[in-house]
N, C-alpha and C. Protein backbone atom coordinates (compact mmCIF):
# COMPACT_ATOMS: atom_id res chain seq x y z
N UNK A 1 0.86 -1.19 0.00
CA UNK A 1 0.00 0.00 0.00
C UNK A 1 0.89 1.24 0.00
N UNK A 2 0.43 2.56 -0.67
CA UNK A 2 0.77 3.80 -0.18
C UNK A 2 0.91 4.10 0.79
N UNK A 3 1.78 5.35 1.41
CA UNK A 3 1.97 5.65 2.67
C UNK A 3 0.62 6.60 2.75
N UNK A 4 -0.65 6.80 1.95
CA UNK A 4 -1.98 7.46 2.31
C UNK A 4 -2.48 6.59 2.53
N UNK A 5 -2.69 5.63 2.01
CA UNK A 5 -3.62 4.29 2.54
C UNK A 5 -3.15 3.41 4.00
N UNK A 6 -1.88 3.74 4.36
CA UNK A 6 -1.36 2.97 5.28
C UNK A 6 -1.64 4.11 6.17
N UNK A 7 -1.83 5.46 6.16
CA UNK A 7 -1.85 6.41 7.18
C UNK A 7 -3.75 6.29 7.39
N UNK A 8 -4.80 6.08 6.73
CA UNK A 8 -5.61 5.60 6.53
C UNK A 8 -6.15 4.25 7.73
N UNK A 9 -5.20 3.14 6.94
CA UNK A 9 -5.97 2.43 8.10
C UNK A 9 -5.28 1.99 9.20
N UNK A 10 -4.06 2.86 9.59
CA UNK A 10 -3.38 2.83 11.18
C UNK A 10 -4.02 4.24 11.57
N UNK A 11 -4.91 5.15 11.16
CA UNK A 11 -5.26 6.35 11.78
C UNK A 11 -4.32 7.35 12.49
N UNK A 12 -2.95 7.24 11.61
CA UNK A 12 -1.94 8.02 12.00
C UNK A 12 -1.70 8.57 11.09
N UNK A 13 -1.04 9.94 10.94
CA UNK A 13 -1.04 11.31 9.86
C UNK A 13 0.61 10.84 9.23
N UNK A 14 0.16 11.25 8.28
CA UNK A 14 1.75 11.12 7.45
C UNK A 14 2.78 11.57 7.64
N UNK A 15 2.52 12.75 8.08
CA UNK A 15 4.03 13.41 8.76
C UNK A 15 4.12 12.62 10.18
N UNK A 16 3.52 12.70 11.01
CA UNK A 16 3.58 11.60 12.15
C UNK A 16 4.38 10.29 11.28
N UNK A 17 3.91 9.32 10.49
CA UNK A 17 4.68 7.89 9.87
C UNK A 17 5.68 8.16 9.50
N UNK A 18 6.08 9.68 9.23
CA UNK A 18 7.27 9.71 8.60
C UNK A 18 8.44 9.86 9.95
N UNK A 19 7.72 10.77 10.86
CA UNK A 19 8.82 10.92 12.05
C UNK A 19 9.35 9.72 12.33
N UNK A 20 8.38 8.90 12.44
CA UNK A 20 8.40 7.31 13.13
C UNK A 20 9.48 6.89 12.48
N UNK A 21 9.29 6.91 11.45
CA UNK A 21 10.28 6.08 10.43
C UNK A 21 11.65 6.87 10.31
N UNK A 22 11.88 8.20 11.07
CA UNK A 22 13.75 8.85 11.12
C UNK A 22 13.68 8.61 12.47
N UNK A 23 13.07 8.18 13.50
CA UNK A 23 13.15 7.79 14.65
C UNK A 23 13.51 6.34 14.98
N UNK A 24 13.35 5.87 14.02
CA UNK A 24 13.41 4.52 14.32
C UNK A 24 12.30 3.56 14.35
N UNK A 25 11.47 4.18 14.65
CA UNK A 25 10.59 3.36 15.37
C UNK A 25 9.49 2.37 14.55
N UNK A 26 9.51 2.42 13.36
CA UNK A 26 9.17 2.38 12.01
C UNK A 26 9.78 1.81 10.51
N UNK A 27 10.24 0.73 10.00
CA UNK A 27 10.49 0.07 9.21
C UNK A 27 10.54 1.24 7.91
N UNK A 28 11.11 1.88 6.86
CA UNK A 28 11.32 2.40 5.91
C UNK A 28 10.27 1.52 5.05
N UNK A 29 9.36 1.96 4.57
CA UNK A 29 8.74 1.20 2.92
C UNK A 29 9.71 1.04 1.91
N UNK A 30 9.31 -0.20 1.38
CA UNK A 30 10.24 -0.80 -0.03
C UNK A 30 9.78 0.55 -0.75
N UNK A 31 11.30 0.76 -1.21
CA UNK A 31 11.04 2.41 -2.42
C UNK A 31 11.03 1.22 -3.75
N UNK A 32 9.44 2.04 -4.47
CA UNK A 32 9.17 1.72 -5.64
C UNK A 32 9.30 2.84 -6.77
N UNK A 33 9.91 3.82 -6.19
CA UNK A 33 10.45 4.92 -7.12
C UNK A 33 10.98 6.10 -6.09
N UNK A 34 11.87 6.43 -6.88
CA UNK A 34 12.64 7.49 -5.76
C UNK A 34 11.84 8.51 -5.01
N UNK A 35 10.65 8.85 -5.45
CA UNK A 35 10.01 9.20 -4.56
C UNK A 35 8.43 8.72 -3.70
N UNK A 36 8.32 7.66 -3.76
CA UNK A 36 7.60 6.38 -3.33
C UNK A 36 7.72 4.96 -3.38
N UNK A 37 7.24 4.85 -2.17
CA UNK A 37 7.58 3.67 -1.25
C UNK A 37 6.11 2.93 -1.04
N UNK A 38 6.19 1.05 -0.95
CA UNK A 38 5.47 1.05 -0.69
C UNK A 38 5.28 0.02 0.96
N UNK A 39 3.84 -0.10 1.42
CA UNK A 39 3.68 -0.50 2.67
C UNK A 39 3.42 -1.98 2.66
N UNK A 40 3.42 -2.60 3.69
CA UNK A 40 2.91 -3.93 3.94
C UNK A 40 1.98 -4.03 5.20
N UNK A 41 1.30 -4.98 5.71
CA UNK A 41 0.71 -5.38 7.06
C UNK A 41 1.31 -4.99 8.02
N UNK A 42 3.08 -5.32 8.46
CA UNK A 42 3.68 -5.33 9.16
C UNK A 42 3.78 -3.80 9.95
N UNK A 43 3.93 -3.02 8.60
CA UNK A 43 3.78 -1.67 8.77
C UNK A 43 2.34 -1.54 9.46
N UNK A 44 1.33 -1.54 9.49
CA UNK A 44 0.00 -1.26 9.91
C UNK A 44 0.35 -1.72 11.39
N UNK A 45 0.85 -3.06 11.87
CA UNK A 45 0.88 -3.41 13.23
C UNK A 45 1.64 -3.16 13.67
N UNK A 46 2.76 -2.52 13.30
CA UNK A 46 3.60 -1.48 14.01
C UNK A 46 3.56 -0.13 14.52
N UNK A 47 2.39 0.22 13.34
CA UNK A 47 1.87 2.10 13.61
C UNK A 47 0.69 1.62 15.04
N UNK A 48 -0.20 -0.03 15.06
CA UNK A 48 -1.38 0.11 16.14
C UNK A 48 -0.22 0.18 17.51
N UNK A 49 1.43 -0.78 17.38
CA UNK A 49 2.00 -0.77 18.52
C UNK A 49 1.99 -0.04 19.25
N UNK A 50 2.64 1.11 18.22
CA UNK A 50 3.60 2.47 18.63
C UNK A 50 2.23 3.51 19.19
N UNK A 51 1.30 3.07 18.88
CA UNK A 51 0.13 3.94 19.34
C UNK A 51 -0.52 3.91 20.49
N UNK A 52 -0.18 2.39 20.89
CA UNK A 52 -0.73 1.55 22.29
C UNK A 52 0.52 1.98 23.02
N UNK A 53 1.58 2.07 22.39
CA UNK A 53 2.38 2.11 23.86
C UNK A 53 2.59 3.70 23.90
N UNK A 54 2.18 4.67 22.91
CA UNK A 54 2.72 5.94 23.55
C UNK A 54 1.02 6.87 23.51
N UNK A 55 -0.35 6.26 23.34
CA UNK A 55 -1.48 6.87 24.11
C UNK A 55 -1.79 6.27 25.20
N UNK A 56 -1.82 4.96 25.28
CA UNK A 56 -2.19 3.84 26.25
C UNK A 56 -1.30 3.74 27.34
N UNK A 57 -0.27 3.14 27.10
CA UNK A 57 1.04 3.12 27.93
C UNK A 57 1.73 4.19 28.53
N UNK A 58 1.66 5.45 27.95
CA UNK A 58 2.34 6.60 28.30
C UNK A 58 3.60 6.69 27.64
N UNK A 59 4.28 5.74 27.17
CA UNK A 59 5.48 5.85 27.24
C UNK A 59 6.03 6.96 25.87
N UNK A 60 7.59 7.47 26.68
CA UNK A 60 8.37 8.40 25.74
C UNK A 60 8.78 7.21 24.31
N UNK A 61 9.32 8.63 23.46
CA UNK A 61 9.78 8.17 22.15
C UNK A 61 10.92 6.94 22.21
N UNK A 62 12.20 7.72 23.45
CA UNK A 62 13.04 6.32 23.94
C UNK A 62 12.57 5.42 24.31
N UNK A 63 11.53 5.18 25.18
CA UNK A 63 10.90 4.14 25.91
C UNK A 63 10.52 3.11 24.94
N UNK A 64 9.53 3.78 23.95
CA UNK A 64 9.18 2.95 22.97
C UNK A 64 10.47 2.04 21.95
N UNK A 65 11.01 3.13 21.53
CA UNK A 65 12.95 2.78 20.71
C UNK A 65 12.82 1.15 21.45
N UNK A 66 12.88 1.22 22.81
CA UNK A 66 13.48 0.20 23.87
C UNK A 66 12.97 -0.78 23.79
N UNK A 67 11.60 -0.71 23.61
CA UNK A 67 10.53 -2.10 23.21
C UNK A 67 10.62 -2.72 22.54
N UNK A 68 10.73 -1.69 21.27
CA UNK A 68 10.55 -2.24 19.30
C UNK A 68 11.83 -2.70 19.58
N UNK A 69 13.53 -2.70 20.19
CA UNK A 69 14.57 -3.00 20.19
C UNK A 69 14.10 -4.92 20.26
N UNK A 70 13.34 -4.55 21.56
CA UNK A 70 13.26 -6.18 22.09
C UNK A 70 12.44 -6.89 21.04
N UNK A 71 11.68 -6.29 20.60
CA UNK A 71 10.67 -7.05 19.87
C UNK A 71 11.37 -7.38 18.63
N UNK A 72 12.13 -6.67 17.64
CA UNK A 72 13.39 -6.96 16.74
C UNK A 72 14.23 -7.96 16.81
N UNK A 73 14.71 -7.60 18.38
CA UNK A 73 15.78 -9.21 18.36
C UNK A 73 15.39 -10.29 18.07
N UNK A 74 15.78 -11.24 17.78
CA UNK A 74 15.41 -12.64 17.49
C UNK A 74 15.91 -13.54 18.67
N UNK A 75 16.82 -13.46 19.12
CA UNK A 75 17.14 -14.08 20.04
C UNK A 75 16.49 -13.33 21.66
N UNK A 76 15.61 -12.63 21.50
CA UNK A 76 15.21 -11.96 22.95
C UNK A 76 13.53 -12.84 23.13
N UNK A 77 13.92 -13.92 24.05
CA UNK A 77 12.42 -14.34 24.19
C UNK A 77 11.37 -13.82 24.44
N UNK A 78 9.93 -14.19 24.38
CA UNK A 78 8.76 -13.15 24.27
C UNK A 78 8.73 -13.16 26.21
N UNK A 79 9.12 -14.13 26.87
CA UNK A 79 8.99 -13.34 28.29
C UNK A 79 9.53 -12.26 28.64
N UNK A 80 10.73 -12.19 27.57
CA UNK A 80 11.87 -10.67 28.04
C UNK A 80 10.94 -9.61 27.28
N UNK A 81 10.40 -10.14 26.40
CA UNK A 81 10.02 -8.92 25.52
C UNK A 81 8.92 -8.70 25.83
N UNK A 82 7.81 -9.31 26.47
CA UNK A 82 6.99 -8.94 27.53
C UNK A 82 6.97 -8.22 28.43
N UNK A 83 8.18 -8.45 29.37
CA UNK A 83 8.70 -8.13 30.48
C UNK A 83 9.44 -6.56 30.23
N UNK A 84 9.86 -6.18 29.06
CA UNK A 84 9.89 -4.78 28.50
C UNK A 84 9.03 -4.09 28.21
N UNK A 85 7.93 -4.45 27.91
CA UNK A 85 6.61 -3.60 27.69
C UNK A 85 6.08 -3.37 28.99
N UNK A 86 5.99 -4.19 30.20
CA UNK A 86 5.22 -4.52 31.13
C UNK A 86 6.08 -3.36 31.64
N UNK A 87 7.34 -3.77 32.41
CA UNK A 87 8.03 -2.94 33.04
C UNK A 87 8.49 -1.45 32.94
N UNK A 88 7.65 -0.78 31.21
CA UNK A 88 7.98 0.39 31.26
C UNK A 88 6.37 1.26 31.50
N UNK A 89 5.23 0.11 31.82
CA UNK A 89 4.30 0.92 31.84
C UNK A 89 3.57 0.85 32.90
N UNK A 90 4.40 0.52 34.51
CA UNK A 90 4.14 0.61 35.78
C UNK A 90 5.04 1.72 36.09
N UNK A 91 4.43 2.65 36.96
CA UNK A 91 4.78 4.49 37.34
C UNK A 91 6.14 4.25 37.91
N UNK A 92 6.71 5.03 37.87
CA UNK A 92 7.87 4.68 38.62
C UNK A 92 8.36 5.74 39.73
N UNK A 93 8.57 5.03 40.92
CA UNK A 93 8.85 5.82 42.16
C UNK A 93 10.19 6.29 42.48
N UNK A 94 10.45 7.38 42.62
CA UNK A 94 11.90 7.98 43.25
C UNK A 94 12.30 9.09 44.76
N UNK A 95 12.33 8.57 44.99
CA UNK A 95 12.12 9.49 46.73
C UNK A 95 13.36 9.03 47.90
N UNK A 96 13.27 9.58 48.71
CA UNK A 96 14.23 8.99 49.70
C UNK A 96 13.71 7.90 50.69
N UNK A 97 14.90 6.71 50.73
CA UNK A 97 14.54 5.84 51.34
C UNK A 97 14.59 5.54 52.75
N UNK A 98 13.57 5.90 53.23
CA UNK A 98 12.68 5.89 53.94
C UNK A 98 13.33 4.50 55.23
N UNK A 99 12.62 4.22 56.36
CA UNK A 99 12.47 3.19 57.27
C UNK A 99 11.42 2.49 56.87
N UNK A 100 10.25 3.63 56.53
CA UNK A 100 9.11 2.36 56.14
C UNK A 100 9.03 2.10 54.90
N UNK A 101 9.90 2.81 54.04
CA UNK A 101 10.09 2.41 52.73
C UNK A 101 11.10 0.79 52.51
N UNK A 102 11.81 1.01 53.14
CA UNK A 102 12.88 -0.23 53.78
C UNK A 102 12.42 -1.32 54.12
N UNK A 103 11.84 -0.94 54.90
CA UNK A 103 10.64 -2.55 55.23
C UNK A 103 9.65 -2.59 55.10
N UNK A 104 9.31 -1.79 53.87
CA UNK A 104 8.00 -2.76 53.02
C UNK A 104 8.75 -3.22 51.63
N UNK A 105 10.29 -2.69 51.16
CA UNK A 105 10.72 -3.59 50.95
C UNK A 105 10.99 -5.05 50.93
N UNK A 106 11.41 -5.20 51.97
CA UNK A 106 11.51 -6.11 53.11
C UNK A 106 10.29 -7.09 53.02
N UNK A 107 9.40 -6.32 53.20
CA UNK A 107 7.81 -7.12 53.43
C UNK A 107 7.74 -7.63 51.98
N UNK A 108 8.21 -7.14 51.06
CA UNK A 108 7.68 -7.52 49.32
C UNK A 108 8.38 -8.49 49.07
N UNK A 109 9.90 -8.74 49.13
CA UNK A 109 10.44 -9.27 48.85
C UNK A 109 10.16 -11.08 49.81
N UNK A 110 9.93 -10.39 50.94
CA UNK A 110 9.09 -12.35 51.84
C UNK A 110 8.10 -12.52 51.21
N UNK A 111 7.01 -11.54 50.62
CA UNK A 111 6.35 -12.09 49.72
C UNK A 111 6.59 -12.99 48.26
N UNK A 112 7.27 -12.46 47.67
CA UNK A 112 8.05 -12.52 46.76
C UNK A 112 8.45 -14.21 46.78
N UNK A 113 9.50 -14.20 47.81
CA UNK A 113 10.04 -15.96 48.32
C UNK A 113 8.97 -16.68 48.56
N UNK A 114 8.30 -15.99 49.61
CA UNK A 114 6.87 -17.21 50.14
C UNK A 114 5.91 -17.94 49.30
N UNK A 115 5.43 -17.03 48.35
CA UNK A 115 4.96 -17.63 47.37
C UNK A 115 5.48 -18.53 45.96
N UNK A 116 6.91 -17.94 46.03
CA UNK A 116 7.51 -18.31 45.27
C UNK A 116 7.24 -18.40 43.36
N UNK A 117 7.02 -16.66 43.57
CA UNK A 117 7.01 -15.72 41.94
C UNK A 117 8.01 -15.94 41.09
N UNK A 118 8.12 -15.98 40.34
CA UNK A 118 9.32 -15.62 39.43
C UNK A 118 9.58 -14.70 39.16
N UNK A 119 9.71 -13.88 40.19
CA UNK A 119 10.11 -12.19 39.55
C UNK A 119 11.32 -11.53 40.45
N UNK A 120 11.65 -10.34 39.96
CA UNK A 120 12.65 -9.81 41.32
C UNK A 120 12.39 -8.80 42.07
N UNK A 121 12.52 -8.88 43.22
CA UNK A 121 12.23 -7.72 43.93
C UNK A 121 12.66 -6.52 43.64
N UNK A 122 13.20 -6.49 42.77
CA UNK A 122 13.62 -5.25 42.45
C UNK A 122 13.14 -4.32 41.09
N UNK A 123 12.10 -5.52 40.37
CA UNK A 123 11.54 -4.80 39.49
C UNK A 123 10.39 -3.42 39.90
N UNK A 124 10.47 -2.95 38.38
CA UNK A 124 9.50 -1.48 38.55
C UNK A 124 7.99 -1.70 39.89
N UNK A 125 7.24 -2.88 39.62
CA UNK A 125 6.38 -3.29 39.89
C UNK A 125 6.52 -3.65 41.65
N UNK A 126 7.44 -4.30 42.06
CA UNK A 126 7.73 -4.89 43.35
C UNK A 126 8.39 -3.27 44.40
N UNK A 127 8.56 -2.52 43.36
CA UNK A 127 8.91 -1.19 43.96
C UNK A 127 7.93 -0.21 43.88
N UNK A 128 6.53 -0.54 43.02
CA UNK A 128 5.46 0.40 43.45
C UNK A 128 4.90 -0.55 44.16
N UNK A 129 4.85 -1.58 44.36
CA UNK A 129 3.71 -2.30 45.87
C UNK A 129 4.69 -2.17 47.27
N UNK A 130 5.90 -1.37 47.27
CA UNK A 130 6.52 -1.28 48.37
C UNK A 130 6.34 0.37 48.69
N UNK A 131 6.40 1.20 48.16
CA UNK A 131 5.58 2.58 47.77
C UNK A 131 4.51 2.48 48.41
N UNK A 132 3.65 1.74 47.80
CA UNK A 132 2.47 1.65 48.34
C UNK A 132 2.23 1.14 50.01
N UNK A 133 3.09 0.37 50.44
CA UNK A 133 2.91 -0.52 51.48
C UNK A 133 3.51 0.49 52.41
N UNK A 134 4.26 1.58 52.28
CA UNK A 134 5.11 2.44 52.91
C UNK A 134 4.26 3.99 52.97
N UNK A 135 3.52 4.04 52.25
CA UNK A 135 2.37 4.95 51.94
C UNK A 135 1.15 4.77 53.55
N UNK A 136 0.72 3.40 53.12
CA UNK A 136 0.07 3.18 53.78
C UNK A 136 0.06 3.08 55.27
N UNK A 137 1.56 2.59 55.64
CA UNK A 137 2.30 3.00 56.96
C UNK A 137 2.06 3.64 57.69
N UNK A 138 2.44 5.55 56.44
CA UNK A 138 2.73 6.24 56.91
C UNK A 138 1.13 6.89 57.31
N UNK A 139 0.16 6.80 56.41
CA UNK A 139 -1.01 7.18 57.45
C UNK A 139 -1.63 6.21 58.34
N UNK A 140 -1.14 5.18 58.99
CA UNK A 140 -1.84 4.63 59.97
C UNK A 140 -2.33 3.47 59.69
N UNK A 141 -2.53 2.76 58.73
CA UNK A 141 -3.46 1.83 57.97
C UNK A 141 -2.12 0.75 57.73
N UNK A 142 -1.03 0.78 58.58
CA UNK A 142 -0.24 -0.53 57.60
C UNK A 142 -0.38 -1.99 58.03
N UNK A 143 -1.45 -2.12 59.04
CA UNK A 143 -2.26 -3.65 58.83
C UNK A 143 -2.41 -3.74 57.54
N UNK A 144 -2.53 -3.39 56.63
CA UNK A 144 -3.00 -3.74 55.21
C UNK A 144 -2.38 -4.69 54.61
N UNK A 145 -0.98 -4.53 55.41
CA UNK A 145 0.05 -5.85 55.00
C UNK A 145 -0.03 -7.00 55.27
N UNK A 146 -0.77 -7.19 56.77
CA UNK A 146 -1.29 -8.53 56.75
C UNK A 146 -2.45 -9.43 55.51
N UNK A 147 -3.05 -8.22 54.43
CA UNK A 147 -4.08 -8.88 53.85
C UNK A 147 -3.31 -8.88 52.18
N UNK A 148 -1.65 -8.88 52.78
CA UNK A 148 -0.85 -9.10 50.87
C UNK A 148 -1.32 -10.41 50.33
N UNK A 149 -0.93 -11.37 51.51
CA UNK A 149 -1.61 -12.88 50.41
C UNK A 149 -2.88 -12.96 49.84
N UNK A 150 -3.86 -12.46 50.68
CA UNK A 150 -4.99 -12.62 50.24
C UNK A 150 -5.14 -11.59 48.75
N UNK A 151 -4.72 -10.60 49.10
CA UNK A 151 -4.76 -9.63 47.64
C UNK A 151 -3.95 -10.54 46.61
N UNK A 152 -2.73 -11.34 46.67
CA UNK A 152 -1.86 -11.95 46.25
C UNK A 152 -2.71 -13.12 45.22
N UNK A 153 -3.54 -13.60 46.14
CA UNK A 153 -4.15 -14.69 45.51
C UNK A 153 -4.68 -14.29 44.74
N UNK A 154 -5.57 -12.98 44.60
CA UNK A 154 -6.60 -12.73 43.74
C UNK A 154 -5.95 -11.99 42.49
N UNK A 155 -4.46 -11.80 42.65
CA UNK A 155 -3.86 -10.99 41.78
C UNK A 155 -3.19 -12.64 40.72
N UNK A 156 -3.64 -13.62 41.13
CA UNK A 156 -2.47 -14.80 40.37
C UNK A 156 -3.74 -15.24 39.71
N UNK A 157 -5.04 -15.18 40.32
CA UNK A 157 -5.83 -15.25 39.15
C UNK A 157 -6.36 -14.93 38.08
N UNK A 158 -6.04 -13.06 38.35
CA UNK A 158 -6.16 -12.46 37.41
C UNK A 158 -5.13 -12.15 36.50
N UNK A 159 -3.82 -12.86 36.89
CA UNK A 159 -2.76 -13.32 35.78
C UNK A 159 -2.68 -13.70 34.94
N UNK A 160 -3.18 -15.13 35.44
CA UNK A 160 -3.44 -15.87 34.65
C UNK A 160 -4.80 -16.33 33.20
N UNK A 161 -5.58 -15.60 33.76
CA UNK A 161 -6.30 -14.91 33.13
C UNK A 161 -5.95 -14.00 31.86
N UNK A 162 -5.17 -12.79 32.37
CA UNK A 162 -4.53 -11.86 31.79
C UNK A 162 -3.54 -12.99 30.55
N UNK A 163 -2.81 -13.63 31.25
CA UNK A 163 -1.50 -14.66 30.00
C UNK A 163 -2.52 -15.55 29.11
N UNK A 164 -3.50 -16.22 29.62
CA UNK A 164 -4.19 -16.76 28.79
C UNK A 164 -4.83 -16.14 27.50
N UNK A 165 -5.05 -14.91 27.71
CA UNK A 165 -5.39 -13.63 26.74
C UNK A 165 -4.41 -13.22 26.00
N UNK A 166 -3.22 -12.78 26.28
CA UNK A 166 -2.32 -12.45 25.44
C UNK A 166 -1.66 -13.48 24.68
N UNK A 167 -1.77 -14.44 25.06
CA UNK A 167 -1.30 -16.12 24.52
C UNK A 167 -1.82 -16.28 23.26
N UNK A 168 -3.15 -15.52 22.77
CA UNK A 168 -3.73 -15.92 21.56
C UNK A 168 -3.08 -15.33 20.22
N UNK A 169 -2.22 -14.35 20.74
CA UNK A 169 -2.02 -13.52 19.77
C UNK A 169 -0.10 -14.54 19.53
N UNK A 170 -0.08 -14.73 18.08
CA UNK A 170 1.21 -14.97 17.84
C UNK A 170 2.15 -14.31 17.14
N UNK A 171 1.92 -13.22 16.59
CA UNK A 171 2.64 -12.02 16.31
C UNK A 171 3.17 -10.96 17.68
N UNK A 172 4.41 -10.96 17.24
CA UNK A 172 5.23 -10.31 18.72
C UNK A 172 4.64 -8.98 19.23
N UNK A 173 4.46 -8.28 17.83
CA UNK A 173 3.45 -6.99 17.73
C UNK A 173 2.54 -6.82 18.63
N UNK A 174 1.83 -8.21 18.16
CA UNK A 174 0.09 -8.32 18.88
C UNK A 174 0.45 -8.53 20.18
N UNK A 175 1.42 -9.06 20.47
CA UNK A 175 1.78 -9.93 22.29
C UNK A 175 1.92 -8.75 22.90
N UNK A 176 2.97 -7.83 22.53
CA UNK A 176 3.46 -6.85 22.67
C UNK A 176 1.86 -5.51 23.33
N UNK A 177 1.27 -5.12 22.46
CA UNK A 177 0.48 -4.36 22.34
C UNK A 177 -0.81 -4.98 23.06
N UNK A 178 -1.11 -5.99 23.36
CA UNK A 178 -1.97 -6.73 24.24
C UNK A 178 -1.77 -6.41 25.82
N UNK A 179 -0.38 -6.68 25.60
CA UNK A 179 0.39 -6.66 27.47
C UNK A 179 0.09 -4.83 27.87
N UNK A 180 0.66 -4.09 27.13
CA UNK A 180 0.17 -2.71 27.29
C UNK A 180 -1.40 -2.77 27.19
N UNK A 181 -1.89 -2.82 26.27
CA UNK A 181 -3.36 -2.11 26.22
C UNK A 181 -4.00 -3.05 27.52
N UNK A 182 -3.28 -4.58 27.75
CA UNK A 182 -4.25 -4.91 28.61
C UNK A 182 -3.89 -4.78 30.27
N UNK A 183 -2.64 -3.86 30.40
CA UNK A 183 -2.01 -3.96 31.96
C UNK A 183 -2.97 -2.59 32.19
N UNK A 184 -2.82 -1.50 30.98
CA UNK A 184 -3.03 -0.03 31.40
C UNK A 184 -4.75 -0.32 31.43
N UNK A 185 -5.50 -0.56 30.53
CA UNK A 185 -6.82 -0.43 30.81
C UNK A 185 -7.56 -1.34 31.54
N UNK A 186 -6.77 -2.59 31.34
CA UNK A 186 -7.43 -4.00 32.65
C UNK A 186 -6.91 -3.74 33.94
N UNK A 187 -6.42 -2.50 33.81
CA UNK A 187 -6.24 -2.32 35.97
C UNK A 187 -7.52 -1.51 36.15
N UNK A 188 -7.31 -0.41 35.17
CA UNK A 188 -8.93 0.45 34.89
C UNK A 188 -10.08 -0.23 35.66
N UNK A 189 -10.04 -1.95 34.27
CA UNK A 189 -11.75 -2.49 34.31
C UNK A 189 -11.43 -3.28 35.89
N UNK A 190 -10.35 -3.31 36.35
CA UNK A 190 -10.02 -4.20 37.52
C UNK A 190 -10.56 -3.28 38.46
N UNK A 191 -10.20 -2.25 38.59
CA UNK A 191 -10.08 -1.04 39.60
C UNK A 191 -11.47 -0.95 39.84
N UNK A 192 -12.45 -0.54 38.60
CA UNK A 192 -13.90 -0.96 38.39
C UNK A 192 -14.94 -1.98 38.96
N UNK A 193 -14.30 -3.19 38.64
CA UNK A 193 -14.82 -3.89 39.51
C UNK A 193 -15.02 -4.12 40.70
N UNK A 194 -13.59 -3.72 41.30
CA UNK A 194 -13.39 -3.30 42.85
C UNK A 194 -14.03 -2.50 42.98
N UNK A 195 -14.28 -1.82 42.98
CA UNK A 195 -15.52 -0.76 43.18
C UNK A 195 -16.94 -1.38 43.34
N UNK A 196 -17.46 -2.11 42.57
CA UNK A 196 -18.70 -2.74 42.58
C UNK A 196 -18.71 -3.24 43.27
N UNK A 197 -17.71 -3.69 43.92
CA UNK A 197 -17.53 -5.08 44.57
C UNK A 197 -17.76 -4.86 46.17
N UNK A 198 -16.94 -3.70 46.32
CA UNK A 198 -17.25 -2.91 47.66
C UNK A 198 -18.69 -2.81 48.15
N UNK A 199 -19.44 -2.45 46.96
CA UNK A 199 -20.38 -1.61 47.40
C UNK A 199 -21.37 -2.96 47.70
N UNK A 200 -21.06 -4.06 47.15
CA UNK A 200 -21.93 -4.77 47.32
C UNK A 200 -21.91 -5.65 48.81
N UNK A 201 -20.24 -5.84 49.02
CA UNK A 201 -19.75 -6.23 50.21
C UNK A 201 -20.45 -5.22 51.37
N UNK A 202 -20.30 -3.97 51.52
CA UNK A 202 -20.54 -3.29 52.12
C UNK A 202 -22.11 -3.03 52.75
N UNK A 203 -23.18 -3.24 51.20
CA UNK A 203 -24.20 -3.50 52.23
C UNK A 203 -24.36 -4.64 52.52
N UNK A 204 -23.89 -5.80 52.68
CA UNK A 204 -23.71 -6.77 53.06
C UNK A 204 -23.44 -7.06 54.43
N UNK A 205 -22.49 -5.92 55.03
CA UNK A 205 -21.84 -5.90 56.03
C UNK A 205 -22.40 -4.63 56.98
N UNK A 206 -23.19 -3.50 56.41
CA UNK A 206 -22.91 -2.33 56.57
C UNK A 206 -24.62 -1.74 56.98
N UNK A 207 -24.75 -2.42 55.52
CA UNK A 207 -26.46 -1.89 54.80
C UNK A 207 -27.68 -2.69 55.60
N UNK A 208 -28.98 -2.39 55.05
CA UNK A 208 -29.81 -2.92 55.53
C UNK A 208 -30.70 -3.59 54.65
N UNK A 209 -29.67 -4.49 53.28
CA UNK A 209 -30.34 -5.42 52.51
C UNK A 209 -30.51 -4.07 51.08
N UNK A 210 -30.43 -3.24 51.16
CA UNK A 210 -30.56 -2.22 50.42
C UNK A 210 -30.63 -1.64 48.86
């Protein structure tokens, strides 16, 4: 296809495809005359990537560079290259470390062993649930830590859940752009549900059948 028809049905502007493409981030079209080039599929699921990870995901122009890097290699397995999308689109915390920042460290990482995750305590992710756990500390509420397994459990179901979903897709693209669109907006519909969920618990506990 033309680079109008390919700007067409990725819903991205031509001068936008073109940045992409001196950025990197973007495959050059086969030139079918010195001054046109033409497109393929590949191109189309690269413009939905780059779109999921920098409206959806948040992420900067480098950030993205960093992804499409992994997703390029051939030798970078799809857990690493998972694990690059995932890890650049959890917030990331920087502050001084703290006592109760320290040991909710501490607390994440026995989680971490006890259950026995495959992950490291030291990823983006294991450092915003220690944020959080140190947050919570600090106003008064850090019993909350006693209820990590139980949150724990309900978080391995909705994992697995989550991998079973992205599993369908066998293009690295699609794996890729699944794990973003589905970490950033399935915490959303997650967050959502928790919500319902409260309210229903609550008159349950609270209400008068209501």
């Amino acid at each position: 296809m033309r680079i109008g028809e390919l700007s067409r049905r990725a819903g991205v502007s031509v001068p936008t495809i073109k940045y992409y493409v001196r950025e990197g981030l973007l495959p050059a079209g086969r030139l079918t005359s010195p001054n046109q080039a033409s497109y393929e599929e590949t191109h189309v699921r690269r413009l939905r990537l780059i779109r999921a990870l920098l409206d959806v995901g948040g992420l900067s122009v480098a950030g993205i560079r960093e992804v499409i890097e992994a997703i390029d290699d051939p030798e970078r397995p799809v857990h690493k290259v998972l694990g690059a999308a995932a890890d650049r689109v959890v917030p990331q915390y920087e502050g001084e470390r703290g006592d109760d920042l320290l040991a909710a460290r501490a607390a994440v990482a026995d989680l971490l062993a006890r259950r026995g995750w495959r992950t490291d305590d030291r990823a983006p992710a294991a450092e915003a649930l220690a944020v959080a756990l140190a947050a919570l500390e600090s106003v008064g509420h850090g019993a909350f830590a006693e209820l990590l397994d139980a949150y724990a459990d309900a978080a391995e179901q909705v994992a697995r859940v989550d991998v079973d979903y992205v599993a369908r897709n066998v293009v690295r693209e699609e794996l890729v752009e699944s794990v973003v669109v589905g970490t950033v907006l399935g915490d959303a519909m997650f967050a959502a549900l928790r919500r319902l969920a409260h309210v229903d618990a609550s008159d349950r506990v609270f209400g008068a059948g209501t």
